[in-house]
Protein backbone atom coordinates (compact mmCIF):
# COMPACT_ATOMS: atom_id res chain seq x y z
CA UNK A 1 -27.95 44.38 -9.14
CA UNK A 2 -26.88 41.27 -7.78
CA UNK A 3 -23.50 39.52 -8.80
CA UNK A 4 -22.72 36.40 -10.36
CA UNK A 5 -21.59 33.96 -8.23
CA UNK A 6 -19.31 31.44 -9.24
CA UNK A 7 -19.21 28.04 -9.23
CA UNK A 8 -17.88 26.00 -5.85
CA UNK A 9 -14.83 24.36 -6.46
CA UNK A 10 -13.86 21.44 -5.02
CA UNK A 11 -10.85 20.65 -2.34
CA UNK A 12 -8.32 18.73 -4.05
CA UNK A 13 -7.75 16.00 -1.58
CA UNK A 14 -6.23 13.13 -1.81
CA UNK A 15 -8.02 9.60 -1.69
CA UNK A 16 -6.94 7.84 1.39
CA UNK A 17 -6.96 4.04 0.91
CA UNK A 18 -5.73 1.15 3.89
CA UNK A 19 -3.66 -1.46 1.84
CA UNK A 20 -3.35 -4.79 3.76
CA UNK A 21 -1.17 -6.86 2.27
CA UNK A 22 -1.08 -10.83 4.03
CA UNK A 23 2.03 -12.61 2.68
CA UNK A 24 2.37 -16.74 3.18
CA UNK A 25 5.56 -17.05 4.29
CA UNK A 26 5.29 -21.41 5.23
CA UNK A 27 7.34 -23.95 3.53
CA UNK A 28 4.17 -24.40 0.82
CA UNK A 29 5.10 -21.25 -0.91
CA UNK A 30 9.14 -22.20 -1.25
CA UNK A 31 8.45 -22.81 -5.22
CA UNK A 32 7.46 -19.54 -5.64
CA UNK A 33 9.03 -17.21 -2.90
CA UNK A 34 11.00 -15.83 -5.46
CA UNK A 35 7.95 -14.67 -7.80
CA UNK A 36 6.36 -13.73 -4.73
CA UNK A 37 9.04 -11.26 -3.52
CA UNK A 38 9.39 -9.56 -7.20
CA UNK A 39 5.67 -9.15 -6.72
CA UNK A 40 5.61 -7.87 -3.67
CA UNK A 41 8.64 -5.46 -4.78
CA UNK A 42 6.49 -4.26 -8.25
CA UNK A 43 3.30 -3.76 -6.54
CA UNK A 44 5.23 -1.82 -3.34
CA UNK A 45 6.97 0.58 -6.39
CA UNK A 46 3.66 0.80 -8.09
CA UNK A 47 1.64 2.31 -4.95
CA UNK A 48 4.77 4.60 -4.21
CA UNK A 49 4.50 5.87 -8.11
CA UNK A 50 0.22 7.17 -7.03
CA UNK A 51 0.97 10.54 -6.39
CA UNK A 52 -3.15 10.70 -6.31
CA UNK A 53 -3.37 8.85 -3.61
CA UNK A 54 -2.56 8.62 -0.05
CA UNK A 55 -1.73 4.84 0.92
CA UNK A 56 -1.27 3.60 4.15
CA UNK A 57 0.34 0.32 3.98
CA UNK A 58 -0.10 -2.67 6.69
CA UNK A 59 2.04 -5.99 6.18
CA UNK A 60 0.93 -9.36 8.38
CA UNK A 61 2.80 -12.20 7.50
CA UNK A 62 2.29 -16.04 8.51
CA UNK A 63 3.91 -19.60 8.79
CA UNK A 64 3.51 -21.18 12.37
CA UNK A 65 3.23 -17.91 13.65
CA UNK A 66 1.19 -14.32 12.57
CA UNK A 67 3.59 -11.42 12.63
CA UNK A 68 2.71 -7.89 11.46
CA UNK A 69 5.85 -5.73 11.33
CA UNK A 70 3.95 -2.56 9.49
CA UNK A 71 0.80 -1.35 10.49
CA UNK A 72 -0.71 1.71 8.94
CA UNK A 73 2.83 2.84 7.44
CA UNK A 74 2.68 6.11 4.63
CA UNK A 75 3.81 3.39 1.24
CA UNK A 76 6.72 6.37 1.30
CA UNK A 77 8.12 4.46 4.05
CA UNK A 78 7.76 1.14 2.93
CA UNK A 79 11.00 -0.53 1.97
CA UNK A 80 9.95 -3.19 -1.15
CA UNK A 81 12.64 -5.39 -0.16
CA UNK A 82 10.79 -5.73 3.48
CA UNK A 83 9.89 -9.25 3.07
């Protein structure tokens, strides 16, 4: 007699997704800094609020220069107000 076998189930990992997120930071974008932080803040929040997946956040911002103060950061430790 041979016994039923069941059914395999599945590891329940999380997705891991590399957010880069490249921010404009010259005198063009003074008209809209302001919409552009609040944007920055909402979409921050909304990766933090994923529970399903594991993001690993990277920030490179420009003007005359090209600075990248996160690279590869858990979103937990991501501060929204960072810009």
């Amino acid at each position: 007699m041979y016994a039923k076998r069941l059914p395999k189930q599945k590891a329940l990992t999380k997705q891991k997704v590399l957010v880069l997120f490249l921010q404009d930071r010259s005198g063009s974008m003074q008209d809209t800094w302001t919409e552009n932080l609040n944007g920055f803040k909402v979409f921050v929040n909304d990766l933090k609020s994923n529970k399903n997946v594991d993001y690993l956040f990277s920030l490179t911002v420009f003007d005359t220069q090209v600075d990248t103060p996160l690279v590869a950061v858990p979103i937990a430790q991501v501060s929204p107000g960072i810009l």
